[in-house]
Every structure is written in structure tokens, then in C-alpha cells.
Protein backbone atom coordinates (compact mmCIF):
# COMPACT_ATOMS: atom_id res chain seq x y z
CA UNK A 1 -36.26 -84.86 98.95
CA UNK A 2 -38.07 -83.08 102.02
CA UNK A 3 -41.74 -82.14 100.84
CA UNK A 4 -42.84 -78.65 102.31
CA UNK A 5 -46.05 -77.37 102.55
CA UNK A 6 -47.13 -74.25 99.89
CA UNK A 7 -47.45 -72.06 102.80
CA UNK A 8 -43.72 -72.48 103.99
CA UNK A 9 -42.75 -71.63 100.63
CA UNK A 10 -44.88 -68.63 100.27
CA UNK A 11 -43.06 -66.99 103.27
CA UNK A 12 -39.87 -66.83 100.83
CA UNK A 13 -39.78 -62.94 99.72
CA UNK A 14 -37.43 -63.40 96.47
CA UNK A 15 -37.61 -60.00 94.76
CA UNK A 16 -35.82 -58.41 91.64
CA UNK A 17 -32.76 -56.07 92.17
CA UNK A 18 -30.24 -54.64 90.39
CA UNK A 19 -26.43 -54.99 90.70
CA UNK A 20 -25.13 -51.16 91.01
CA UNK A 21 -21.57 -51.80 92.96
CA UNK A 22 -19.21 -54.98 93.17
CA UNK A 23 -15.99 -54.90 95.35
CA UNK A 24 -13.21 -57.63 96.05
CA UNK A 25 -14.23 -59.36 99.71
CA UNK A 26 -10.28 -60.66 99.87
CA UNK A 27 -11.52 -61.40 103.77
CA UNK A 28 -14.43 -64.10 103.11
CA UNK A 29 -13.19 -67.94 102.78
CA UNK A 30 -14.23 -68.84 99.50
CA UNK A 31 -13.66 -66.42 96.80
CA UNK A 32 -16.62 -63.60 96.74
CA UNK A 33 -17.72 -60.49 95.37
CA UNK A 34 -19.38 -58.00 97.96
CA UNK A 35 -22.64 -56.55 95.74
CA UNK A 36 -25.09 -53.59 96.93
CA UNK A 37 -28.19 -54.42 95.21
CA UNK A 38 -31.36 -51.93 94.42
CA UNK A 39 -34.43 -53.31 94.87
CA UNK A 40 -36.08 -49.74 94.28
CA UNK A 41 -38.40 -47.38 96.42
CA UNK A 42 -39.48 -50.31 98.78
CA UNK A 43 -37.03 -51.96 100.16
CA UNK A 44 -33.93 -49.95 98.65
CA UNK A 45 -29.99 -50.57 99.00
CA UNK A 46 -29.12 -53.95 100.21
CA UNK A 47 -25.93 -55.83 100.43
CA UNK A 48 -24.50 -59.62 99.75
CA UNK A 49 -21.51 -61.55 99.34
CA UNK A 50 -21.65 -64.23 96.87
CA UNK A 51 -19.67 -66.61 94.93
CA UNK A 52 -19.48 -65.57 91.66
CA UNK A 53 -15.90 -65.23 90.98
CA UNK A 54 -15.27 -68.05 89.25
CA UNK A 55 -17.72 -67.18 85.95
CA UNK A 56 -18.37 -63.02 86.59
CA UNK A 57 -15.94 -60.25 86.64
CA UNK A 58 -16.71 -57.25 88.11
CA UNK A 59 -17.56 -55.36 84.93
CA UNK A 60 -19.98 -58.24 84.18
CA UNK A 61 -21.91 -57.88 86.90
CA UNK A 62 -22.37 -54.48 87.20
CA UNK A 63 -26.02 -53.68 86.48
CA UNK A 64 -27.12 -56.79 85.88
CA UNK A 65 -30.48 -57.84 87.66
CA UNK A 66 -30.96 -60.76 89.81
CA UNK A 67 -33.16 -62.48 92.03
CA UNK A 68 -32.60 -62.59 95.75
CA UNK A 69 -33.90 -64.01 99.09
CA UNK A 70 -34.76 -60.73 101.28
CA UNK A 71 -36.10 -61.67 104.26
CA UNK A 72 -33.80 -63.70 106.00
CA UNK A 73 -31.68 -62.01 109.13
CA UNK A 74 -28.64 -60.59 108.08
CA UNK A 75 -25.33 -62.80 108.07
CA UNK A 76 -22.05 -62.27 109.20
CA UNK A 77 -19.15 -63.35 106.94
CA UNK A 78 -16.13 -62.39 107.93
CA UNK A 79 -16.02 -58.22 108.37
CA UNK A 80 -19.07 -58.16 106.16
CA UNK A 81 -22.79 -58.69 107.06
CA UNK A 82 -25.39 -60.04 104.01
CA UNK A 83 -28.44 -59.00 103.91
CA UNK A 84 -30.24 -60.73 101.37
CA UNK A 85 -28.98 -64.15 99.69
CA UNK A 86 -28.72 -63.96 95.70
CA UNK A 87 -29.88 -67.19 93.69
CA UNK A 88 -27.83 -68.97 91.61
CA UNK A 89 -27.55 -72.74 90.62
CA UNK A 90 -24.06 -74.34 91.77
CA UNK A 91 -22.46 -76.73 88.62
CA UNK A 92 -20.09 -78.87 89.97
CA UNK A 93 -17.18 -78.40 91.86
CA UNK A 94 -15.00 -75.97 90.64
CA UNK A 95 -16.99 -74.69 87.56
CA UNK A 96 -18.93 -72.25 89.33
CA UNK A 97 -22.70 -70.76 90.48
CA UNK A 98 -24.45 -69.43 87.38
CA UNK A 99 -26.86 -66.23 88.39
CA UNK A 100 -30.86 -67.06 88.53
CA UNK A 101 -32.34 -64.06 86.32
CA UNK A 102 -35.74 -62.43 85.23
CA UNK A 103 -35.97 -63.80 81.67
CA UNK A 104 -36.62 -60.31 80.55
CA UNK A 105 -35.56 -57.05 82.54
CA UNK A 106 -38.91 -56.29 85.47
CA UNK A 107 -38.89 -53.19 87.78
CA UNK A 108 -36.67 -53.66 90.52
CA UNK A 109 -38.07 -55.11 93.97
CA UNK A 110 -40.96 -57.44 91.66
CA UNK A 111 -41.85 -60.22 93.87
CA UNK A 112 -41.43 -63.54 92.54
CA UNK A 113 -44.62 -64.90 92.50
């Protein structure tokens, strides 16, 4: 393990959002949902791709709140570009990446703090 300094973590912006739409991304490499996110008034509408097939339908995921990187640059994959990277812990391989959550539901766009 890599010790960081406090103040390279603090420049991590991982905010609250809400899942409002999930589509199929039959384009990316790895199985993947394509998500638009609210993270309300502030920083609004954003989009990801993530890896959740394996233990989240659709249906599942729809309004369901998460926690998400949003400030790093915007990513390419495949036809698709991700703007913000959602958490979740990765079991091993195969079983699939469980979603990080707020414990209890927070306004959208809470910074973690």
C-alpha cells in the first residue's frame, strides 16, 4: 500500500446522485449499464458506464442513489464518454461490483466529507 497525503485525498469530489435512466451499452467490452445520474441544482445530469450487470437489473437500479467520483475528465469507452466514475467494491472474479451507498437517503450532490 501507497500512503498519500490528506490533501491528495481531499481533492476527490465524491458526491451523492441519483440513478434516473439505465440503458444496455451492448458496445463497451465488459458488460455495462450506461446510467445518467442527478446530482441536483449544482452540478446536474451526468453520465457513466459501469459494471453492474452481473448483480443489478435495470429496474433495480433505477432511482437508487449512489456515490460517485465527479471531477475527473470525462472518458471515452467505446461510443460513450463517462463523466463521473460510480463507487462500488469489486468481489472476486466473476461475482460482481456491489454499489457504495449513503447509509440513509441525503440530498442529491452531498459531498462526501
Amino acid at each position: 500500500m501507497n500512503p498519500i497525503a490528506y490533501d491528495d485525498f481531499a481533492k476527490v469530489d465524491i458526491r451523492t446522485g441519483t440513478i434516473v435512466e439505465v440503458n444496455p451499452f451492448p458496445n463497451a467490452r465488459k458488460p455495462s449499464w450506461q446510467l445518467l445520474i442527478d446530482f441536483g441544482p449544482e452540478l446536474g445530469l451526468k453520465r457513466s458506464s459501469a459494471q453492474l450487470t452481473t448483480l443489478y437489473s435495470a429496474e433495480q437500479l433505477l432511482q437508487k442513489q449512489v456515490l460517485a467520483v465527479v471531477n475527473f475528465p470525462p472518458r471515452q469507452i467505446a461510443n460513450f464518454f463517462s463523466e463521473v466514475l460510480v463507487l462500488g467494491l469489486e468481489q472476486d472474479a466473476g461475482a460482481g461490483v456491489v454499489l457504495l451507498q449513503p447509509e440513509r437517503r441525503v440530498e442529491n450532490g452531498v459531498r462526501m466529507s
